[in-house]
C-alpha atoms as a PDB file:
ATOM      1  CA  UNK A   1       8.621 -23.818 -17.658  1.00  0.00           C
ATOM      2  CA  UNK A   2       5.211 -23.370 -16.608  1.00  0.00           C
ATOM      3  CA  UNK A   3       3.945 -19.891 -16.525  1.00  0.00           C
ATOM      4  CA  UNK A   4       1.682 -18.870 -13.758  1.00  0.00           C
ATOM      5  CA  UNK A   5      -0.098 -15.273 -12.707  1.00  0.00           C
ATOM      6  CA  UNK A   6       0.675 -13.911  -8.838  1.00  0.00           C
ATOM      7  CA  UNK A   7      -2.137 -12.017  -7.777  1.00  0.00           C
ATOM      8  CA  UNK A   8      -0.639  -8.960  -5.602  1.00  0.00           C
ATOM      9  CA  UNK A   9      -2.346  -7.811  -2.950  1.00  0.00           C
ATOM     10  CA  UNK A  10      -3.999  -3.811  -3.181  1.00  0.00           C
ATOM     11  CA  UNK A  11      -3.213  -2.919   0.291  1.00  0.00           C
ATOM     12  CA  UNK A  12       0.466  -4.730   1.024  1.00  0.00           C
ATOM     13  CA  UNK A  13       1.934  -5.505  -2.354  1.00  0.00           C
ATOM     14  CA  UNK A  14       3.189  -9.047  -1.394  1.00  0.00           C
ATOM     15  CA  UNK A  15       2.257 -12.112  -2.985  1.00  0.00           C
ATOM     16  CA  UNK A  16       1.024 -15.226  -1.195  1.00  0.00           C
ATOM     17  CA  UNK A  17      -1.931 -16.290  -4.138  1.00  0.00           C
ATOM     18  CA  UNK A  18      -2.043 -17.027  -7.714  1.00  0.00           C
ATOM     19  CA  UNK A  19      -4.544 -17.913 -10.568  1.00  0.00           C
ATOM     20  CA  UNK A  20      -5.893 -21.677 -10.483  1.00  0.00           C
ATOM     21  CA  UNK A  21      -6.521 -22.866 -14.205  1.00  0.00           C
ATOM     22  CA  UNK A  22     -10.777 -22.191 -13.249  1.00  0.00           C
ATOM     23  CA  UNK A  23     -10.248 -18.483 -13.288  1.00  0.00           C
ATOM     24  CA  UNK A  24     -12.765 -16.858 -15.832  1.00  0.00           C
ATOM     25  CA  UNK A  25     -11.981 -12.971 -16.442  1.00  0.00           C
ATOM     26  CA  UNK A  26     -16.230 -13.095 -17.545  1.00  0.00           C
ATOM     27  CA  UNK A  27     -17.618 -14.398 -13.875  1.00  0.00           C
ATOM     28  CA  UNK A  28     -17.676 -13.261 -10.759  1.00  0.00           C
ATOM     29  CA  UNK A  29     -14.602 -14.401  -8.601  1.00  0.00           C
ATOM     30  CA  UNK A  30     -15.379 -17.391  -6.162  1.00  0.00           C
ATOM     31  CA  UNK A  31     -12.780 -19.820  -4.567  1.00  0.00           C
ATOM     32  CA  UNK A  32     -12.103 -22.169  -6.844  1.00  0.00           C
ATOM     33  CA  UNK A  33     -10.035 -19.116  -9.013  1.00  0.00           C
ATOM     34  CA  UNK A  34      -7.454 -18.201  -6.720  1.00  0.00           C
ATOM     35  CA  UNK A  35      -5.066 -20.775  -4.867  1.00  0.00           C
ATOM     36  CA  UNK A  36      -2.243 -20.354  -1.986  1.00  0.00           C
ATOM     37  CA  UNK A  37       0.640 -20.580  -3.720  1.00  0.00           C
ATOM     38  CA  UNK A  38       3.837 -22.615  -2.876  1.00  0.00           C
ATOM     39  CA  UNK A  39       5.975 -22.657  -0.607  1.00  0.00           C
ATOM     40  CA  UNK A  40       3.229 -21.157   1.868  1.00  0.00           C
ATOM     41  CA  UNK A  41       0.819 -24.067   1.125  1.00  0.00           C
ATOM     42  CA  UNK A  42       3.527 -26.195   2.022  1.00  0.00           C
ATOM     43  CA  UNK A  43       4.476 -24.133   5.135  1.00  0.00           C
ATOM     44  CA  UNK A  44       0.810 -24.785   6.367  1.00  0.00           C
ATOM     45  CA  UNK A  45      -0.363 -21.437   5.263  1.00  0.00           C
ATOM     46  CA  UNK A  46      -4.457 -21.294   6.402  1.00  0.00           C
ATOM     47  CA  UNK A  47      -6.561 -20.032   3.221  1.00  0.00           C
ATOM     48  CA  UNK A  48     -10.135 -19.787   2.119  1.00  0.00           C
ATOM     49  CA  UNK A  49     -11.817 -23.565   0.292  1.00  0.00           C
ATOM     50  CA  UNK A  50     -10.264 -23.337  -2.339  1.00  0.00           C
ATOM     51  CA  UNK A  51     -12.978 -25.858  -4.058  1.00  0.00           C
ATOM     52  CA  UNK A  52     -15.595 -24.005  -3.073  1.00  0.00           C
ATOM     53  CA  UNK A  53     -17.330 -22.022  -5.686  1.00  0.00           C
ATOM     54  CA  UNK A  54     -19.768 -20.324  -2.608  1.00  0.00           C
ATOM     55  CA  UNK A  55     -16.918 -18.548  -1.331  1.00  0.00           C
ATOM     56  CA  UNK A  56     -16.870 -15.075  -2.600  1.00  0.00           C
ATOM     57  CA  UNK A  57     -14.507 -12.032  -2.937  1.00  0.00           C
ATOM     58  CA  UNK A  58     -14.260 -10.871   0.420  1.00  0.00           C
ATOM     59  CA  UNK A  59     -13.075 -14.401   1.845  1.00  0.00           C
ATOM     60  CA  UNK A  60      -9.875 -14.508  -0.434  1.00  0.00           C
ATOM     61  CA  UNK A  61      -7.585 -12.606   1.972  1.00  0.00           C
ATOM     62  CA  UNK A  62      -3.760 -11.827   1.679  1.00  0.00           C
ATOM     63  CA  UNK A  63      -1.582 -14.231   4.066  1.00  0.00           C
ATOM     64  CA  UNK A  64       0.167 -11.561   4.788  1.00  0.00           C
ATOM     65  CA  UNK A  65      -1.725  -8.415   6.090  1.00  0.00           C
ATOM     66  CA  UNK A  66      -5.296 -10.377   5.821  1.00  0.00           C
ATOM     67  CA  UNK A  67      -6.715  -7.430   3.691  1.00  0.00           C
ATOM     68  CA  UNK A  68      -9.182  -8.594   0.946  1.00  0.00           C
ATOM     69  CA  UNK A  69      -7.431  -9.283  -2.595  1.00  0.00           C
ATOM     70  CA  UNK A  70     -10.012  -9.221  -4.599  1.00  0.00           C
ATOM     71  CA  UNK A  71     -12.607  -5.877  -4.255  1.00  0.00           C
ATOM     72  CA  UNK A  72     -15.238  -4.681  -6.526  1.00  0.00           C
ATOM     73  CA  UNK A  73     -14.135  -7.624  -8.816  1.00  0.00           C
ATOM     74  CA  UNK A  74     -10.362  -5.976  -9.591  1.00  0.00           C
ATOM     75  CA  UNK A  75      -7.253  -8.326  -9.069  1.00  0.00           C
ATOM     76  CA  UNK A  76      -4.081  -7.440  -9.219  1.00  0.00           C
ATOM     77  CA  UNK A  77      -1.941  -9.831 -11.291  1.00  0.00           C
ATOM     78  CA  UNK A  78       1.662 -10.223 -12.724  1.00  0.00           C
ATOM     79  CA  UNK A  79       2.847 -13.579 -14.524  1.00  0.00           C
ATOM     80  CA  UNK A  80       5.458 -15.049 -13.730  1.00  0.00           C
ATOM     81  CA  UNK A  81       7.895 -18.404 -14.456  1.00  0.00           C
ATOM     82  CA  UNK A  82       7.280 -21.577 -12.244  1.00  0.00           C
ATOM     83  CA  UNK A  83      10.307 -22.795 -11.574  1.00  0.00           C
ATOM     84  CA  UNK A  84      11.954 -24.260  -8.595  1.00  0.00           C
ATOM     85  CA  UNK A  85      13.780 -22.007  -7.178  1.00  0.00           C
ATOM     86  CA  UNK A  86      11.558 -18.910  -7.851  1.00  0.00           C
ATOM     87  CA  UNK A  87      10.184 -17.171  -5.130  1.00  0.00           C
ATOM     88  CA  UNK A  88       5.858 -15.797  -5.369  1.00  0.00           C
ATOM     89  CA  UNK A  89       7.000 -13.415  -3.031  1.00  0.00           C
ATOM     90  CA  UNK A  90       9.566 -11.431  -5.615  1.00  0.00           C
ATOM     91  CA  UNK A  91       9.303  -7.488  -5.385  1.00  0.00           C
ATOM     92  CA  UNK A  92       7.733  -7.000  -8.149  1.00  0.00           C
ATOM     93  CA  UNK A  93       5.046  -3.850  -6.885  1.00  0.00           C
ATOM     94  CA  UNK A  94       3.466  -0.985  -8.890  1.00  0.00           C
ATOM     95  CA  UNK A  95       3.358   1.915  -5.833  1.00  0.00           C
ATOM     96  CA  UNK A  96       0.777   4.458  -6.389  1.00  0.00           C
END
């Protein structure tokens, strides 16, 4: 199974984004490090260019409360197992 890492978003805890393989915990976030996951890419999900390394923190917003999910630099993230029948949008939140 391929592992991949959710990134949560701060304000509604759900999970529409993950990691792409360009993410680099030692630069600034852009849009070529976070991706729409599946099945909402396949659901015709709108998201920021995703090949576009000019697109900064603030455009990466959550698909489902459009908050920012990156700020200041901070992501949350949780890994999880790629498999078919796995859902991105699992309940897995930290409340504060």
């Amino acid at each position: 199974m391929k592992k991949r890492t959710i990134v949560v978003c701060p304000q509604c805890f759900q999970s529409s984004h993950e990691l792409s393989e360009n993410y680099d915990p030692e630069k600034p976030v852009n849009g070529t490090m976070i991706m729409l996951s599946e099945p909402y890419r396949s659901y015709g999900w709108e998201t920021h260019a995703e090949d576009d390394t000019g697109v900064g923190e603030g455009d990466i917003l959550c698909g489902f409360c459009g908050e920012q999910i990156v700020k200041n630099g901070v992501i949350i993230m949780e890994n999880e197992y790629d498999t078919p029948t796995t859902s991105v949008n699992k309940k897995h939140r930290r409340r504060r």
